[in-house]
Protein backbone atom coordinates (compact mmCIF):
# COMPACT_ATOMS: atom_id res chain seq x y z
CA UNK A 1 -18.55 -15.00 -12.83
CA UNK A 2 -16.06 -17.23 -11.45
CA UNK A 3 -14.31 -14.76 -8.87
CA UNK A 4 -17.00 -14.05 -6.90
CA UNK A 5 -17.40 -17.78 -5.43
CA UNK A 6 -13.72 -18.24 -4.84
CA UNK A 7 -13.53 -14.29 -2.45
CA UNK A 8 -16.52 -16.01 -0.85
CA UNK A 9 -14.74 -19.20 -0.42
CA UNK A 10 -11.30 -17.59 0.86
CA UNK A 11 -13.49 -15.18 3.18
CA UNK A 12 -14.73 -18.84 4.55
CA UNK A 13 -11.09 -20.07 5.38
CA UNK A 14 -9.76 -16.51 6.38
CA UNK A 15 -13.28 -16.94 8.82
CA UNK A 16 -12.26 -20.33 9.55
CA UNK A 17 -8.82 -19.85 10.56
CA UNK A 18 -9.24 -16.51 12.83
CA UNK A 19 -11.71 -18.69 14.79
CA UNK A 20 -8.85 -21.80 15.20
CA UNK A 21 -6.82 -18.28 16.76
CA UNK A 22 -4.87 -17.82 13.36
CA UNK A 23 -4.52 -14.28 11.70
CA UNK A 24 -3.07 -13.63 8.33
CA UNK A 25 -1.67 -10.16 7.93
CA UNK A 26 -0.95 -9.44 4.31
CA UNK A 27 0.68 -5.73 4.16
CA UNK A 28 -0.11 -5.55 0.09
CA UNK A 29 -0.08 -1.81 -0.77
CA UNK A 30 0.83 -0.57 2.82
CA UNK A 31 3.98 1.70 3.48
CA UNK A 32 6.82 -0.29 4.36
CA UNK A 33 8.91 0.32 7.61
CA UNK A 34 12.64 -1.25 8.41
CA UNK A 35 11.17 -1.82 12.10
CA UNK A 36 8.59 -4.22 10.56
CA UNK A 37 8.99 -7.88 11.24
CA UNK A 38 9.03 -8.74 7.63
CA UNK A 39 11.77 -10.26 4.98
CA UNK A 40 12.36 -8.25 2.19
CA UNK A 41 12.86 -10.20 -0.95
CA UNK A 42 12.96 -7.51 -3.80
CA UNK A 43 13.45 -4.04 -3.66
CA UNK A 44 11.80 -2.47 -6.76
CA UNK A 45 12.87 1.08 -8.38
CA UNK A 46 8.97 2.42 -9.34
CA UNK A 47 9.32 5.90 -10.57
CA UNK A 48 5.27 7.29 -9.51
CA UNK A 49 6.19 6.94 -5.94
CA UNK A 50 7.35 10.51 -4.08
CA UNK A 51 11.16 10.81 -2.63
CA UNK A 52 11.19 8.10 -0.39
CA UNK A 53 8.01 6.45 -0.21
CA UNK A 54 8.60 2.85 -0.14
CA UNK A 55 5.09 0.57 -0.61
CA UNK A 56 4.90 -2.99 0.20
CA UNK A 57 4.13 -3.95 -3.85
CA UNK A 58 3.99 -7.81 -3.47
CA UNK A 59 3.03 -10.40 -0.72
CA UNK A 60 5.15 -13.85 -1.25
CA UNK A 61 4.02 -15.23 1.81
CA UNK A 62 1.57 -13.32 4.49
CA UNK A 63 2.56 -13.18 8.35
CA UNK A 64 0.31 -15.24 10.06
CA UNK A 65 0.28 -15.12 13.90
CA UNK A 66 -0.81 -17.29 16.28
CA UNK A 67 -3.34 -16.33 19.57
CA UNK A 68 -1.49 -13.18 18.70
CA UNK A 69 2.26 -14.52 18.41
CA UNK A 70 3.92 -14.42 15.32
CA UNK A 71 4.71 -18.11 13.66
CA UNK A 72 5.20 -16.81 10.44
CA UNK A 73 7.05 -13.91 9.41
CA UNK A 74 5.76 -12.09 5.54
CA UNK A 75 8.12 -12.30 2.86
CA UNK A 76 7.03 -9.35 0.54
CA UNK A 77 8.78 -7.00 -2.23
CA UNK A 78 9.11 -3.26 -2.06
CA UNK A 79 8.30 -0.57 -4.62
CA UNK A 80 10.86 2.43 -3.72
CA UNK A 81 11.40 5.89 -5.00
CA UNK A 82 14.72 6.66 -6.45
């Protein structure tokens, strides 16, 4: 009962803070890169994934940009194959 007011709530600051020219980019459960401008804190061993699959597993802090220029670069952990 109590989730559905606070996603309506953060969809009001996410709304909010794209029209103040902020965007918050959060990567959760997206393939992870090297070339990506992001700070690896963790890398995690997760046996499900395939040979070489690495997934971003864990947001610490989103990237947030500014009028399109970074300001804040995503500190996330990695799930990896063996």
């Amino acid at each position: 009962k109590r989730i559905k007011p606070l996603a309506k709530a953060l969809e009001r600051i996410r709304a909010n803070f794209q029209a103040n020219g902020y965007e918050i980019v959060s990567f959760l459960n997206q393939k992870y890169d090297d070339r990506m401008s992001l700070d690896v804190i963790n890398f995690k061993t997760d046996d499900t994934l395939k040979d070489g699959e690495r997934i971003i597993s864990r947001v610490v802090k989103p990237q947030v940009k500014y009028n399109g220029v970074l300001i804040q670069r995503g500190q996330v952990d990695v799930s990896q194959s063996e």
